[in-house]
N, C-alpha and C. Protein backbone atom coordinates (compact mmCIF):
# COMPACT_ATOMS: atom_id res chain seq x y z
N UNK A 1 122.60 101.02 102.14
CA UNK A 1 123.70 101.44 102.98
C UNK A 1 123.37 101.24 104.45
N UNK A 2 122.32 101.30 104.81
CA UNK A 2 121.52 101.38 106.43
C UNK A 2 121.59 99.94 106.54
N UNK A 3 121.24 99.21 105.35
CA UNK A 3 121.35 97.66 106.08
C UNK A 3 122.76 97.01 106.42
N UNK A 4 124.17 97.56 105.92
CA UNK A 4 125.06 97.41 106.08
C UNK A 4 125.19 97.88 107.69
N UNK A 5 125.39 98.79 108.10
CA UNK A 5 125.58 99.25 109.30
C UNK A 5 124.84 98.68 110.55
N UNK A 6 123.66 97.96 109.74
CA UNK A 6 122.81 97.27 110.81
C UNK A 6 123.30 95.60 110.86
N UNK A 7 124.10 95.59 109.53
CA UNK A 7 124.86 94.39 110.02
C UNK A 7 125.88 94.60 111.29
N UNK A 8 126.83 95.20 110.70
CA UNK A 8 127.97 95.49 111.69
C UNK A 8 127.47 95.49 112.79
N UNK A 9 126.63 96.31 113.48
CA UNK A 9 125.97 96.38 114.42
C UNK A 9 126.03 95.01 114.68
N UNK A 10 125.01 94.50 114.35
CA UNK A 10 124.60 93.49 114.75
C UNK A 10 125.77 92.14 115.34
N UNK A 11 127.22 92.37 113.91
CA UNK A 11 127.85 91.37 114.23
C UNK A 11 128.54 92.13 115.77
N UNK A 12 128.89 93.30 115.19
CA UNK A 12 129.73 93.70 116.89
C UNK A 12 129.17 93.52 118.35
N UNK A 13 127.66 93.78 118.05
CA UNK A 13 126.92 93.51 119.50
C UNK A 13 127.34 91.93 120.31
N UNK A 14 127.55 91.06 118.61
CA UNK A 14 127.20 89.88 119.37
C UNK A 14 128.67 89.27 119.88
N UNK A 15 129.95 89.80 119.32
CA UNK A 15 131.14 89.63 119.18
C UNK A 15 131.14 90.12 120.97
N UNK A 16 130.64 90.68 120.88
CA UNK A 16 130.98 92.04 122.76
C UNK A 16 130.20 91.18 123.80
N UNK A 17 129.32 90.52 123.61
CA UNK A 17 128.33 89.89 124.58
C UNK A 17 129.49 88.36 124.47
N UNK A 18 129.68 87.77 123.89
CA UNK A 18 130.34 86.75 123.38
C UNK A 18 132.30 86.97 124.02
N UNK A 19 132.56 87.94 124.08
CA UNK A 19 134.02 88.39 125.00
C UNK A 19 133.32 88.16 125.93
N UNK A 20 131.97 89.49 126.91
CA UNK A 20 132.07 88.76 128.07
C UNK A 20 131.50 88.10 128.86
N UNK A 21 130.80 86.64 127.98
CA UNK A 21 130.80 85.38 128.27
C UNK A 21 131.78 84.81 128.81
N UNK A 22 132.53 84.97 127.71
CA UNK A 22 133.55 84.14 127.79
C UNK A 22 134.80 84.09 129.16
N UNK A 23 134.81 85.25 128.99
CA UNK A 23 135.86 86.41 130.47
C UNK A 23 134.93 85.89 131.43
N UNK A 24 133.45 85.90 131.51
CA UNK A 24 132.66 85.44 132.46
C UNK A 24 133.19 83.76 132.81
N UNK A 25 132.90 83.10 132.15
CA UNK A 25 133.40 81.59 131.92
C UNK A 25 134.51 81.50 132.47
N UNK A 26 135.98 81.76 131.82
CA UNK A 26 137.50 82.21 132.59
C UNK A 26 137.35 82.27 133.62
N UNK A 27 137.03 83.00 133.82
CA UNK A 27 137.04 83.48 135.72
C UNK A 27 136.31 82.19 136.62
N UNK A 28 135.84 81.92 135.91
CA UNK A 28 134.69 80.58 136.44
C UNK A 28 136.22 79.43 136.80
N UNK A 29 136.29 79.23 135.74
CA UNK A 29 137.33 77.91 135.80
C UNK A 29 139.13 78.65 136.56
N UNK A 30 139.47 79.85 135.99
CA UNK A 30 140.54 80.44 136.83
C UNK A 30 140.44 81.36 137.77
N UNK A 31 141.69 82.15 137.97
CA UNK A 31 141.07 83.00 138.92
C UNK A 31 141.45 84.57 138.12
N UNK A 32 141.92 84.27 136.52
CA UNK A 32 141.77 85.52 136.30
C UNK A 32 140.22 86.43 135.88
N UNK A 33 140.06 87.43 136.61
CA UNK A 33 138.99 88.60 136.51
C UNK A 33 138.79 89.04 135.00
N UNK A 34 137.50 89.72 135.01
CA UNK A 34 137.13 89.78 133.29
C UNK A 34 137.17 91.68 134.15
N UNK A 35 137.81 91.85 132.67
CA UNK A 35 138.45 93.17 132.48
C UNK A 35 138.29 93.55 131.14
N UNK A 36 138.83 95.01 130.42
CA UNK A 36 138.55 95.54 129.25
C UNK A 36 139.69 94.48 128.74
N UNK A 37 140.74 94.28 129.36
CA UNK A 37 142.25 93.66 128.45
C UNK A 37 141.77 92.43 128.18
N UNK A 38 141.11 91.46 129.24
CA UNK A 38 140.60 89.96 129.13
C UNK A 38 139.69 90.23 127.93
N UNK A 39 138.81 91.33 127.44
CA UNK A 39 137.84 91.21 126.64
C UNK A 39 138.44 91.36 125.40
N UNK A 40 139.28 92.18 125.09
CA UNK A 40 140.09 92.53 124.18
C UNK A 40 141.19 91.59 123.88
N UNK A 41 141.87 90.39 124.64
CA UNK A 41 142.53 89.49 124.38
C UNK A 41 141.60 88.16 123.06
N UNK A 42 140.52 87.96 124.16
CA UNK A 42 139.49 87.44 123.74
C UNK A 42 138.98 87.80 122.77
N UNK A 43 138.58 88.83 121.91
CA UNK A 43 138.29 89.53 120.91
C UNK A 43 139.34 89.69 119.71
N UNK A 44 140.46 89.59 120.13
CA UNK A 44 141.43 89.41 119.57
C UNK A 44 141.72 88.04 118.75
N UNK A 45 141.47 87.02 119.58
CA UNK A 45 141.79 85.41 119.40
C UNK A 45 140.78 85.28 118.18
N UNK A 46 139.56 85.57 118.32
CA UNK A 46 138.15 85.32 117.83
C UNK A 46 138.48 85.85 116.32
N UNK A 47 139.06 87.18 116.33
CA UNK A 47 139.25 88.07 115.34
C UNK A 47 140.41 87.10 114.15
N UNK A 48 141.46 86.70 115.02
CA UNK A 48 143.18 86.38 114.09
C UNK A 48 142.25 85.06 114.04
N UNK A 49 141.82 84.53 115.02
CA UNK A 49 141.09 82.94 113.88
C UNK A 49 140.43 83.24 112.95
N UNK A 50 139.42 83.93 113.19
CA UNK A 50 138.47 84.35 111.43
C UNK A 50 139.31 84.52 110.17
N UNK A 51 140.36 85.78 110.64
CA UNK A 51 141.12 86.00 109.74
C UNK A 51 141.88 85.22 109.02
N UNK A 52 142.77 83.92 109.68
CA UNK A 52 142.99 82.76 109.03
C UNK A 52 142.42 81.54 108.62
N UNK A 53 141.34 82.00 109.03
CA UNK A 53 140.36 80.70 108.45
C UNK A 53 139.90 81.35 106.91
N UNK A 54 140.10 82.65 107.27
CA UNK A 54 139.34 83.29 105.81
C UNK A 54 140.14 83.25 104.72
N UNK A 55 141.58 83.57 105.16
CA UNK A 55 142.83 83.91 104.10
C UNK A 55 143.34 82.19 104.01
N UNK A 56 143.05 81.23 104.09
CA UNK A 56 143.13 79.91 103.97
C UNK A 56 142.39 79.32 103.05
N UNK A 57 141.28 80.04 103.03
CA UNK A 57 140.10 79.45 102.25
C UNK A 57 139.01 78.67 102.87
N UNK A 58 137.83 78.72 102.31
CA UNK A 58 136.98 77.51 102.98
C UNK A 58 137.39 76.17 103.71
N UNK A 59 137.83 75.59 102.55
CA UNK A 59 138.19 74.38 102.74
C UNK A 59 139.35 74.00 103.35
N UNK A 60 140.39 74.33 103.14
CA UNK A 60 141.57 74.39 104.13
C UNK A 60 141.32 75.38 105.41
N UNK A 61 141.02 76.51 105.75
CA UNK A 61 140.45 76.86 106.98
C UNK A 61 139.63 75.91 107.71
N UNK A 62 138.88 75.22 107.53
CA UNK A 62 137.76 74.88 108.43
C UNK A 62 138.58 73.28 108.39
N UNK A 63 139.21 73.03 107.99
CA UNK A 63 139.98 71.47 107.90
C UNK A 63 141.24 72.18 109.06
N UNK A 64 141.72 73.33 108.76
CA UNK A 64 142.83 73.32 110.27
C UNK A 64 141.74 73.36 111.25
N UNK A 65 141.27 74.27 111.59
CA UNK A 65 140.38 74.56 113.00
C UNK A 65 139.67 73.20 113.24
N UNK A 66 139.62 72.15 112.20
CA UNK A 66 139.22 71.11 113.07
C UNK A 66 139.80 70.30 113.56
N UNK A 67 140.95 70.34 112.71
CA UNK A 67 142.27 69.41 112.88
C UNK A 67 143.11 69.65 114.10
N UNK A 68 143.51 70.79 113.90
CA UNK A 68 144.62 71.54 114.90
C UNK A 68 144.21 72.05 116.14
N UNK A 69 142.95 73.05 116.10
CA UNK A 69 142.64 73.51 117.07
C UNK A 69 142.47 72.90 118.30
N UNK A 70 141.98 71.67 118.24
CA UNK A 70 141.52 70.88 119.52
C UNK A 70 142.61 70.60 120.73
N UNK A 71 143.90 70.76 119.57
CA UNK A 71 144.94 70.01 120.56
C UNK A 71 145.23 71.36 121.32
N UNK A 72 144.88 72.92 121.15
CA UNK A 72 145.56 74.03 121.76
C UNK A 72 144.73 74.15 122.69
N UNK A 73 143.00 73.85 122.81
CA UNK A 73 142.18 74.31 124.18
C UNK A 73 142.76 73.13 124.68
């Protein structure tokens, strides 16, 4: 049960450092500021992609995100 929680941990730490990179980055290239909402937008995106890559399946998930995704960044 302890190693479970030390997952989570683990994935959330890196999910939180990884928002604010990223908000760090943003701000780099725009001029919007990294904030709790920028981190939480960001955390958000990260989150609804997993989620449809997961409820897609392997193989059709990882065939959109390679397909599709490129054209939205």
């Amino acid at each position: 049960m302890a190693c479970l929680f030390g997952i989570a941990g683990g994935v959330s730490a890196s999910l939180g450092v990884v928002s604010m990179q990223m908000a760090s980055g943003l701000s780099t290239i725009t001029s919007i500021q990294p904030s709790t909402i920028v981190w939480g937008i960001i955390l958000t995106l990260i989150v609804v992609t997993f989620i449809i890559s997961s409820l897609t399946g392997i193989d059709k998930g990882i065939k959109f995100l390679s397909d599709k995704m490129p054209r939205y960044i």
